[in-house]
Protein backbone atom coordinates (compact mmCIF):
# COMPACT_ATOMS: atom_id res chain seq x y z
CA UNK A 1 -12.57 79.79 155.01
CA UNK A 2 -11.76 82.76 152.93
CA UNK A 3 -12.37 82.69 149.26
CA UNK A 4 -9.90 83.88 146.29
CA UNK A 5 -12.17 87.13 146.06
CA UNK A 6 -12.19 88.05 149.58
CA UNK A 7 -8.45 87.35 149.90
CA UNK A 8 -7.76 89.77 146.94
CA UNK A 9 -9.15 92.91 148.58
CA UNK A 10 -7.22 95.81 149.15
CA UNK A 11 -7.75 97.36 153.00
CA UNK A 12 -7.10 101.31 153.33
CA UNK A 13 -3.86 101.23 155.47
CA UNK A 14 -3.47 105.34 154.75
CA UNK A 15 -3.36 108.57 152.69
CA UNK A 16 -1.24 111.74 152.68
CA UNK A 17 -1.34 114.31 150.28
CA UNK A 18 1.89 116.67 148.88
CA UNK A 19 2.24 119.10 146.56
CA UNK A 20 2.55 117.92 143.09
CA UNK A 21 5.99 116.48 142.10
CA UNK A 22 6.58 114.24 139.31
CA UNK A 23 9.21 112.48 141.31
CA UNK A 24 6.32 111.03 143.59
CA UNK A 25 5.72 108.79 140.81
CA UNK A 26 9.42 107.47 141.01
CA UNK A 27 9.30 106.73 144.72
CA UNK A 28 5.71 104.95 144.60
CA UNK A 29 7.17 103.02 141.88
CA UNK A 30 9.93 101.76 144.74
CA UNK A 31 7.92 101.18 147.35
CA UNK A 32 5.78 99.12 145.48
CA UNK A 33 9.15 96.67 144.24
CA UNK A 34 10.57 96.93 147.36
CA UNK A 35 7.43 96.42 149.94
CA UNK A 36 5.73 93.95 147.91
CA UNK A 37 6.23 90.74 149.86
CA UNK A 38 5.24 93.18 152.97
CA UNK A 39 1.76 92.43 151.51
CA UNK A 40 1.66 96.41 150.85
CA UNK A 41 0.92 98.49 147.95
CA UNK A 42 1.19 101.91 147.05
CA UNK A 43 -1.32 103.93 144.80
CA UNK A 44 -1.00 107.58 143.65
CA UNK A 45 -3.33 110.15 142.39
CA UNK A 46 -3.24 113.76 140.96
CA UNK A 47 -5.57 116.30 141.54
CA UNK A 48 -4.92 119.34 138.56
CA UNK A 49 -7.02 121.72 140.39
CA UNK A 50 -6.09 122.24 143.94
CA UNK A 51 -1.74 121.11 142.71
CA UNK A 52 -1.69 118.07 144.31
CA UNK A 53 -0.45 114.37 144.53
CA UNK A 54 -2.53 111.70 146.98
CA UNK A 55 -0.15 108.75 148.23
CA UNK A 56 -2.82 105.74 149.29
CA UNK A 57 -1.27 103.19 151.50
CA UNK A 58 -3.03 99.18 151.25
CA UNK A 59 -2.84 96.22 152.57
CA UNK A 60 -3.57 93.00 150.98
């Protein structure tokens, strides 16, 4: 039996990293409303220093 904690955690699918874009934002944004009910979401980060964007993949 799993409990409401344990069924909320995110598992680490993947990550791939670009150069910085500000459209990156846009497209997470879509795959998160489009893959939703996939049971996947999307996370982005920016790293100033070394110019880049980090797309996370998870699975809940």
């Amino acid at each position: 039996m799993t409990t409401e904690k344990e069924h909320d955690k995110l598992e680490l699918i993947a990550t791939r990293s670009f150069q910085a874009c500000d459209e990156l934002y846009r497209v997470v944004d879509f795959l998160n409303k489009t893959l939703k009910h996939k049971r996947l979401i999307f996370g982005l980060t920016k790293d100033s220093r070394k110019g880049e964007m980090t797309i996370s993949v998870y699975e809940t």
